[in-house]
PDB file of N, CA and C in Angstrom:
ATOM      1  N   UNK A   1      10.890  13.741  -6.740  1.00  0.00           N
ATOM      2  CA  UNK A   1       9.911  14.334  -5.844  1.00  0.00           C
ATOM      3  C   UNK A   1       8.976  13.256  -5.323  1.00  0.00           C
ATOM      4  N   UNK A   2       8.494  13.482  -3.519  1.00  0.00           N
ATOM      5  CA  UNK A   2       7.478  12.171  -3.811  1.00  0.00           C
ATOM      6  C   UNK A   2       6.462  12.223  -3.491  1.00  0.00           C
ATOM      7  N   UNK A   3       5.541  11.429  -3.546  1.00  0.00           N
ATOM      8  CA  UNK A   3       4.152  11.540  -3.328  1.00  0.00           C
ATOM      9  C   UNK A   3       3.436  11.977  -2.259  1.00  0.00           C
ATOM     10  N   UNK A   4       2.879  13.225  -2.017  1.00  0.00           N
ATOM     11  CA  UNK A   4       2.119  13.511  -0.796  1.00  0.00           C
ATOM     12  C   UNK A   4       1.038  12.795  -0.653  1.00  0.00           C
ATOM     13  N   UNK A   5       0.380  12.416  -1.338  1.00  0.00           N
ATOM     14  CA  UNK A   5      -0.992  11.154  -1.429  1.00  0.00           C
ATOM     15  C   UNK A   5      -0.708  10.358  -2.078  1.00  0.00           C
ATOM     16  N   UNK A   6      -0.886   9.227  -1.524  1.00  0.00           N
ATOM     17  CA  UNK A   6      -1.185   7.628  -2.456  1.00  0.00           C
ATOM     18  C   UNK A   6      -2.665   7.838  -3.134  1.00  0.00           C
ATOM     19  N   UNK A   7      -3.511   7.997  -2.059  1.00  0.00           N
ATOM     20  CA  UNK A   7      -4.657   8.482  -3.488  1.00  0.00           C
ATOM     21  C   UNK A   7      -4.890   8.878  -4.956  1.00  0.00           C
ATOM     22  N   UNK A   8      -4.076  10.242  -4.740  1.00  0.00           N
ATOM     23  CA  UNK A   8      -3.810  10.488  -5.822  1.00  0.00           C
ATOM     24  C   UNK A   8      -2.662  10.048  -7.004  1.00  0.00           C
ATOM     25  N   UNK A   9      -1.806   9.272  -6.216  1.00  0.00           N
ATOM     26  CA  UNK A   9      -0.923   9.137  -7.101  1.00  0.00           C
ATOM     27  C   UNK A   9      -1.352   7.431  -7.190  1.00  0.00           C
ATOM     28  N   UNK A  10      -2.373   6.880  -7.154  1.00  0.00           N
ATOM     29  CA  UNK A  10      -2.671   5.524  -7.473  1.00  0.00           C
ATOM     30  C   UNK A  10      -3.831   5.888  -8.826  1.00  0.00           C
ATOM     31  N   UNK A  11      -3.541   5.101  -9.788  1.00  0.00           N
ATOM     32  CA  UNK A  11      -4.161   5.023 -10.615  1.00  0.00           C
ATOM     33  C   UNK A  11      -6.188   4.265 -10.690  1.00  0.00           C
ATOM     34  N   UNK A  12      -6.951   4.662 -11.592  1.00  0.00           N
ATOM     35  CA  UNK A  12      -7.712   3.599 -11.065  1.00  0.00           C
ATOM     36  C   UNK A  12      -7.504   1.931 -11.848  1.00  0.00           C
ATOM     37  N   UNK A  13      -7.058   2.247 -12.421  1.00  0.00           N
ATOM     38  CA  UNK A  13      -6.999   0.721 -12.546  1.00  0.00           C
ATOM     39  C   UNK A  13      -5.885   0.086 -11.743  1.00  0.00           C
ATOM     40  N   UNK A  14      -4.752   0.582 -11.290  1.00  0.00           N
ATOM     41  CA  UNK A  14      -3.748   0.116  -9.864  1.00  0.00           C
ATOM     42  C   UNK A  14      -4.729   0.055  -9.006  1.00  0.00           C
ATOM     43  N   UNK A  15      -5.670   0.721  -8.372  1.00  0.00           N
ATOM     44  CA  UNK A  15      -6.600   0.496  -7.155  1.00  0.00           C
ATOM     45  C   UNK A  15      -7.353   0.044  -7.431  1.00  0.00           C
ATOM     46  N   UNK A  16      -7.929  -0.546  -8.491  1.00  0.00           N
ATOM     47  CA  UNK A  16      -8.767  -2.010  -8.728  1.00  0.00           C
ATOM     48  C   UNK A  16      -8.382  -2.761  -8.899  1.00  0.00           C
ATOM     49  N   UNK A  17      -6.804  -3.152  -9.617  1.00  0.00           N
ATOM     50  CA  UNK A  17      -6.246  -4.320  -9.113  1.00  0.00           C
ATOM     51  C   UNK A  17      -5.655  -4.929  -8.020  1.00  0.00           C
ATOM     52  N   UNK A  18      -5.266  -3.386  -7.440  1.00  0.00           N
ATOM     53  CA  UNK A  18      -4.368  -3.639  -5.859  1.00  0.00           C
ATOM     54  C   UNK A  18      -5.866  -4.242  -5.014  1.00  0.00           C
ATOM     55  N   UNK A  19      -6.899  -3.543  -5.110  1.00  0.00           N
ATOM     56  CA  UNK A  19      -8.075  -4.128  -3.781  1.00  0.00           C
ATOM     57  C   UNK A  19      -8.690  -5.491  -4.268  1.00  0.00           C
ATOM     58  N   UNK A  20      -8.948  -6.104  -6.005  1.00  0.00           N
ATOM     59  CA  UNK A  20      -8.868  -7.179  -6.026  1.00  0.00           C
ATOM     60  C   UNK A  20      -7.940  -7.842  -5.482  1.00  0.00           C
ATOM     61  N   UNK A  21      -6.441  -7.967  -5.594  1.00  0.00           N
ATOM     62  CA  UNK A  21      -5.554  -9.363  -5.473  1.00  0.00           C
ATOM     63  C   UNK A  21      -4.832  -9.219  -4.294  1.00  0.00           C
ATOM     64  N   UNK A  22      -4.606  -7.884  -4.055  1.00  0.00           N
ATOM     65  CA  UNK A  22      -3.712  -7.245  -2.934  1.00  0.00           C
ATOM     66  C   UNK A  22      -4.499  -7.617  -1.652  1.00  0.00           C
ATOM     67  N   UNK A  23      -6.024  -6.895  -1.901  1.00  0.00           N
ATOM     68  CA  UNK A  23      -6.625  -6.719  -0.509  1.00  0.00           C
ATOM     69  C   UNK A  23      -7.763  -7.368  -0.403  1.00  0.00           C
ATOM     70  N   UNK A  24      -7.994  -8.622  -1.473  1.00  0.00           N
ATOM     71  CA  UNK A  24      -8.856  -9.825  -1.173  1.00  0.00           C
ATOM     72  C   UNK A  24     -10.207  -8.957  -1.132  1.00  0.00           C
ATOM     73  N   UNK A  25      -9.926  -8.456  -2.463  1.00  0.00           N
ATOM     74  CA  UNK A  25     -11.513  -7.650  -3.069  1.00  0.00           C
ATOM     75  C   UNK A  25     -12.063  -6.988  -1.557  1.00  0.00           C
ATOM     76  N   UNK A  26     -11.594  -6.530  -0.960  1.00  0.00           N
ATOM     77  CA  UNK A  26     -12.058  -5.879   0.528  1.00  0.00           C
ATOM     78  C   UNK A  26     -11.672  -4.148   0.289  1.00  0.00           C
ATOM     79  N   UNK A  27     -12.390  -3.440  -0.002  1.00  0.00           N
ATOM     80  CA  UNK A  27     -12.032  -1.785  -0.586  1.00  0.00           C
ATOM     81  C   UNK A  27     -12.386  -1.088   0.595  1.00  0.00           C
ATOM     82  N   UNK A  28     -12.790  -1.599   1.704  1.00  0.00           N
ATOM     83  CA  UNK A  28     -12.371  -0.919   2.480  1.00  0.00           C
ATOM     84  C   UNK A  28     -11.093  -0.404   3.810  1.00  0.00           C
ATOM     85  N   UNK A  29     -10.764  -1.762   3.633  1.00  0.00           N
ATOM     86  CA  UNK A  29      -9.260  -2.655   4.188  1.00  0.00           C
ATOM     87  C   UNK A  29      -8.038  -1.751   3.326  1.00  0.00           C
ATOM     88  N   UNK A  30      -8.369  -1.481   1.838  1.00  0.00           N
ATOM     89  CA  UNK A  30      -7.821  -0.981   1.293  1.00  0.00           C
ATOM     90  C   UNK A  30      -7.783   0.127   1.589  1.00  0.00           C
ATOM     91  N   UNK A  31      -8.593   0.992   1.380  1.00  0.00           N
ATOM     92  CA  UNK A  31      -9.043   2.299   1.884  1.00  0.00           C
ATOM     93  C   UNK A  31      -8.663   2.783   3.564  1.00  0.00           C
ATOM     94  N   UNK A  32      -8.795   2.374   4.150  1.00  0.00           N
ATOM     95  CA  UNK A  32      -7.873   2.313   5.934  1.00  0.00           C
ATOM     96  C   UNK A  32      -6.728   2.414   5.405  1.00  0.00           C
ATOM     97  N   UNK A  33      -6.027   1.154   4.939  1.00  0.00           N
ATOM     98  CA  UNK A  33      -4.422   1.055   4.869  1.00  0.00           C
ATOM     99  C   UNK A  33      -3.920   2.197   4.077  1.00  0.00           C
ATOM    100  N   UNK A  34      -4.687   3.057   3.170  1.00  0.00           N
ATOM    101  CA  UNK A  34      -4.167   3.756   2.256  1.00  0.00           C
ATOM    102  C   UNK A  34      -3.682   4.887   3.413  1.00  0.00           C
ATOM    103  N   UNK A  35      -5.165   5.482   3.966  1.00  0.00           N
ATOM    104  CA  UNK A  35      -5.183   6.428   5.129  1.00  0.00           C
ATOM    105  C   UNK A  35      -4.479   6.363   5.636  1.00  0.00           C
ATOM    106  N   UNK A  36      -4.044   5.213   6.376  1.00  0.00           N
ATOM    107  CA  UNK A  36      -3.040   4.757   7.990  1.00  0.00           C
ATOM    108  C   UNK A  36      -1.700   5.174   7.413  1.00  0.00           C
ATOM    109  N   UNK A  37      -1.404   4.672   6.046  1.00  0.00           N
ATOM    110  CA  UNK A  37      -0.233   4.932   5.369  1.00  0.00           C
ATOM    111  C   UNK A  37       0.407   6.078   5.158  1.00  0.00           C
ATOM    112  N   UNK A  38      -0.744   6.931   4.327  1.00  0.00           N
ATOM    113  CA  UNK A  38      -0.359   8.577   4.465  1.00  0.00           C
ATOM    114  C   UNK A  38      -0.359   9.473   5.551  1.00  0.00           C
ATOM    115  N   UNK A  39      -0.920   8.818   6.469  1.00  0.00           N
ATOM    116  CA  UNK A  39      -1.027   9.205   8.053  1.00  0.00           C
ATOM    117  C   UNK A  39       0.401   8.656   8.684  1.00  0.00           C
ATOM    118  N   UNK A  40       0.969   7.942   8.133  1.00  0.00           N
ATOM    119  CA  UNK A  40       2.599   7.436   8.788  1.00  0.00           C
ATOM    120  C   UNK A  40       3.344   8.847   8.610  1.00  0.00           C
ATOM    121  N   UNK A  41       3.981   9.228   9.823  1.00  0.00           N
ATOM    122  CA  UNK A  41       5.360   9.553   9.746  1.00  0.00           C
ATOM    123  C   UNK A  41       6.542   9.642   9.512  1.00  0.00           C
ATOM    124  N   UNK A  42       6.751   8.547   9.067  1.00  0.00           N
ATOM    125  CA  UNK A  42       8.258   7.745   8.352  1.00  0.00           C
ATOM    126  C   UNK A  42       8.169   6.503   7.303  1.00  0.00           C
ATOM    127  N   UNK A  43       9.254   6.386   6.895  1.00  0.00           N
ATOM    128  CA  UNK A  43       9.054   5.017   5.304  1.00  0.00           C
ATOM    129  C   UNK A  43       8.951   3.681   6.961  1.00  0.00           C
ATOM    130  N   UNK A  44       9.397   4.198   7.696  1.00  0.00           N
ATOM    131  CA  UNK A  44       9.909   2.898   8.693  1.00  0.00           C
ATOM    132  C   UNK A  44       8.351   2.650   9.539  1.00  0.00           C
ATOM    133  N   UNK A  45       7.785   3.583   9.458  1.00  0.00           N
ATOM    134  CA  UNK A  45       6.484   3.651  10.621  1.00  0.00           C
ATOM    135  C   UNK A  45       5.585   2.929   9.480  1.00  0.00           C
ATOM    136  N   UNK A  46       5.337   3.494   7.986  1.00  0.00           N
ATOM    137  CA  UNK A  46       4.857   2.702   7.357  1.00  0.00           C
ATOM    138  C   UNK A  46       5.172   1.234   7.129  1.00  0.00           C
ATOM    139  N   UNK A  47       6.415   1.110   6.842  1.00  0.00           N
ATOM    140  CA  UNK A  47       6.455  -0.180   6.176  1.00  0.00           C
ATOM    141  C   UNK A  47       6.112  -1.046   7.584  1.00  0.00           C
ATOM    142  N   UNK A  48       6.841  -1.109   8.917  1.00  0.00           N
ATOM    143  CA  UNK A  48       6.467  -1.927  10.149  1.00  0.00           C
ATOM    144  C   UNK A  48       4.782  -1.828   9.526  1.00  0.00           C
ATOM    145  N   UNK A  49       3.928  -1.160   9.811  1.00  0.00           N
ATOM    146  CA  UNK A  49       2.389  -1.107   9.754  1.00  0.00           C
ATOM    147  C   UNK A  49       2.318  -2.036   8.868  1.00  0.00           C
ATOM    148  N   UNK A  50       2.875  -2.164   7.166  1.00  0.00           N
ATOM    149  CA  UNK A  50       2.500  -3.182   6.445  1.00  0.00           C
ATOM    150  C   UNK A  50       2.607  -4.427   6.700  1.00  0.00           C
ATOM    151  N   UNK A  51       4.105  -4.796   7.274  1.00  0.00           N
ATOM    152  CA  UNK A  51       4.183  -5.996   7.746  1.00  0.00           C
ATOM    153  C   UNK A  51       3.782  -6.564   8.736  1.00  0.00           C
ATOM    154  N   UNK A  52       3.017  -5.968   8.993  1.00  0.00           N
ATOM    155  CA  UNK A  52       2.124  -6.613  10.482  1.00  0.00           C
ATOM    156  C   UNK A  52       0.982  -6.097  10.051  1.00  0.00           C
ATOM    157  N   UNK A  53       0.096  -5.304   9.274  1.00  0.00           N
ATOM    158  CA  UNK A  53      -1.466  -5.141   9.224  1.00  0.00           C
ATOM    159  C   UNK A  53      -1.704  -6.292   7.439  1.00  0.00           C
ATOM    160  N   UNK A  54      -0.702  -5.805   6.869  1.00  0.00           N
ATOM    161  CA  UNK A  54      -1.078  -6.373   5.544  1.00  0.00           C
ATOM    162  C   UNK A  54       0.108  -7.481   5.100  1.00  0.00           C
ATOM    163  N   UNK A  55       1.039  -7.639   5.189  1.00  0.00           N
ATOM    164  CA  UNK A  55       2.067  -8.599   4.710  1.00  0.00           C
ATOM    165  C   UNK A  55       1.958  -9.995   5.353  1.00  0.00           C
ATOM    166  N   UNK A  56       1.737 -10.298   6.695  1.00  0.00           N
ATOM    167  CA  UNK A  56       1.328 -11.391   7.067  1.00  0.00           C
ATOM    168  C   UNK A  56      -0.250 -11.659   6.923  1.00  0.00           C
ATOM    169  N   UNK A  57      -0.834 -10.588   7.570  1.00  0.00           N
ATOM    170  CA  UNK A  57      -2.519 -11.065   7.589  1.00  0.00           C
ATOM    171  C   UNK A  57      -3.259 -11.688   5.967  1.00  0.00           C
ATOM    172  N   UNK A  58      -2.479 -10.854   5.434  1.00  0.00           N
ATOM    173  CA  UNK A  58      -2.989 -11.184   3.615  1.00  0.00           C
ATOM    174  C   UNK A  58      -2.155 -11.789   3.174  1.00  0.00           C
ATOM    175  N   UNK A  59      -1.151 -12.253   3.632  1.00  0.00           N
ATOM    176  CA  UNK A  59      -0.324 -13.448   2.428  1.00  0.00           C
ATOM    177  C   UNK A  59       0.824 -12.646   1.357  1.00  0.00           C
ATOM    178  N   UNK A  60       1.037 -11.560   1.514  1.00  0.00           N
ATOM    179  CA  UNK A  60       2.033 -11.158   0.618  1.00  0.00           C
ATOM    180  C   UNK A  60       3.206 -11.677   0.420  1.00  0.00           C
ATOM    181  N   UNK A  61       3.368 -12.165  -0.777  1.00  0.00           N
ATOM    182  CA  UNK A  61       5.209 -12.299  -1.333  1.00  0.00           C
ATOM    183  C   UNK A  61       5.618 -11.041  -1.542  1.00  0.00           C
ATOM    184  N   UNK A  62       6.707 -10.607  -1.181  1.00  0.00           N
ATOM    185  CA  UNK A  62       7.641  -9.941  -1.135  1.00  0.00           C
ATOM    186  C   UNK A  62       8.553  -9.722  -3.095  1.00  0.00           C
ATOM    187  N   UNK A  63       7.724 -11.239  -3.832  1.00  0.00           N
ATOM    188  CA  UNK A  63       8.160 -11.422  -5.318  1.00  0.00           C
ATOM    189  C   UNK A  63       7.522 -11.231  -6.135  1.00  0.00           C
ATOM    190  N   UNK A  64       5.499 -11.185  -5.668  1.00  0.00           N
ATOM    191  CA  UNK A  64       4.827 -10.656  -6.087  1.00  0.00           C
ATOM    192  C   UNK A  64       4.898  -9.224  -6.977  1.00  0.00           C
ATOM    193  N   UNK A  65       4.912  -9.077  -8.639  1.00  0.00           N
ATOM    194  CA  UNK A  65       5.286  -7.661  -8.769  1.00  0.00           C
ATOM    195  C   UNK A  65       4.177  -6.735  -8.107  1.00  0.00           C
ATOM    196  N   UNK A  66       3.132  -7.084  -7.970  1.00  0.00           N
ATOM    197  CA  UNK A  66       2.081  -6.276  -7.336  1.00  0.00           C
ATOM    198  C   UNK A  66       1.892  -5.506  -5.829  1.00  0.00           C
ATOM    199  N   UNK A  67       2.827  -6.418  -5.303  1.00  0.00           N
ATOM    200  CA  UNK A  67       3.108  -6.194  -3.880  1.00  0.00           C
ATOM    201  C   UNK A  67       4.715  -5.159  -4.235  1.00  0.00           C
ATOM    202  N   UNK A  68       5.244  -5.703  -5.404  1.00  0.00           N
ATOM    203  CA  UNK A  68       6.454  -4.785  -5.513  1.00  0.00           C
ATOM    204  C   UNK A  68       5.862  -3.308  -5.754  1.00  0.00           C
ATOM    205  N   UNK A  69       4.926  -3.503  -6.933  1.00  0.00           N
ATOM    206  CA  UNK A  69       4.854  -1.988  -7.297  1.00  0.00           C
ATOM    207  C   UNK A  69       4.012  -1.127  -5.931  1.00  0.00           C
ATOM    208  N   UNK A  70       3.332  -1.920  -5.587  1.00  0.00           N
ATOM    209  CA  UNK A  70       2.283  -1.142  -3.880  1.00  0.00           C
ATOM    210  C   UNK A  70       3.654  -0.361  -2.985  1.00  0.00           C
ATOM    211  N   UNK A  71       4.583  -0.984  -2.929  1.00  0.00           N
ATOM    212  CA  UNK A  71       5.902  -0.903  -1.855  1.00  0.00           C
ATOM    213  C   UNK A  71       6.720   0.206  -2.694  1.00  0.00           C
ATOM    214  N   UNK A  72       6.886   0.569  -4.133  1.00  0.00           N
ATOM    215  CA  UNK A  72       7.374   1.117  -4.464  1.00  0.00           C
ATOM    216  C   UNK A  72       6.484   2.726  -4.364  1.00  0.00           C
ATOM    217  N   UNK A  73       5.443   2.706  -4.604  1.00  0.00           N
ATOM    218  CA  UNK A  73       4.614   3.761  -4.300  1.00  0.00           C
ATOM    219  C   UNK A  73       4.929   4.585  -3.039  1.00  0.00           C
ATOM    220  N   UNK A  74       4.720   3.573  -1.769  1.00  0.00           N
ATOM    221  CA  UNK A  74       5.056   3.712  -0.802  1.00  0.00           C
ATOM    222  C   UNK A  74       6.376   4.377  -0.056  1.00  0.00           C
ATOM    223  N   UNK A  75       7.228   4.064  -0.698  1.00  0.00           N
ATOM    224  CA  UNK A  75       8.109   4.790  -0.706  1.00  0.00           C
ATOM    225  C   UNK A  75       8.854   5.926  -1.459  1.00  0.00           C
ATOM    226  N   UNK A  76       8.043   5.956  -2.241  1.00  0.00           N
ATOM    227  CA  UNK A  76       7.625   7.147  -3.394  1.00  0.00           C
ATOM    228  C   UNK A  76       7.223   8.083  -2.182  1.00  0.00           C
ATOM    229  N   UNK A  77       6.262   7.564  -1.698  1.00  0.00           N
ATOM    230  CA  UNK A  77       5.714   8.310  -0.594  1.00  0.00           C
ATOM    231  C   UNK A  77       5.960   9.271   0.984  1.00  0.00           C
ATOM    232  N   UNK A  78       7.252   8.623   0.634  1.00  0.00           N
ATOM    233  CA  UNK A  78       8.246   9.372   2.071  1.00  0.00           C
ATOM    234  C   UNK A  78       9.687   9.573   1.519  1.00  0.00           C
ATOM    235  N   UNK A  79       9.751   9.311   0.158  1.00  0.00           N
ATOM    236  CA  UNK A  79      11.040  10.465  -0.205  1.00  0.00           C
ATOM    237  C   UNK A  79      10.983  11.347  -0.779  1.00  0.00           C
TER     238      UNK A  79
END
């Protein structure tokens, strides 16, 4: 089953580590992207949005597990 909110299905200590390392201690950057995210239409409308609002602008590895587990959520999120 998958997640109708990332909100809710983010832990708080996942969303204090994701907005420390993920989102360069910026909680509100975080907080948009969460929105914009659950506001996507598709895994495809989201993920394009990441890789162009958050994967280049912030530096993400793709090997990062942190960036793994954010992406896995995410698509938690549209299946």
């Amino acid at each position: 089953m998958g997640i109708k909110n990332l909100n809710e299905a983010i832990g708080i200590n996942d969303k204090f580590q994701f907005i420390q390392e993920l989102f360069r201690s910026d909680k509100t950057m975080y907080e948009r992207s969460v929105k914009t995210i659950n506001e996507s239409t598709s895994l495809l409308e989201a993920e394009n949005w990441i890789e162009r609002e958050l994967k280049i602008k912030l530096g993400w590895e793709e090997s990062d597990p942190l960036v793994k587990q954010f992406y896995t959520l995410v698509r938690k999120r549209f299946s």
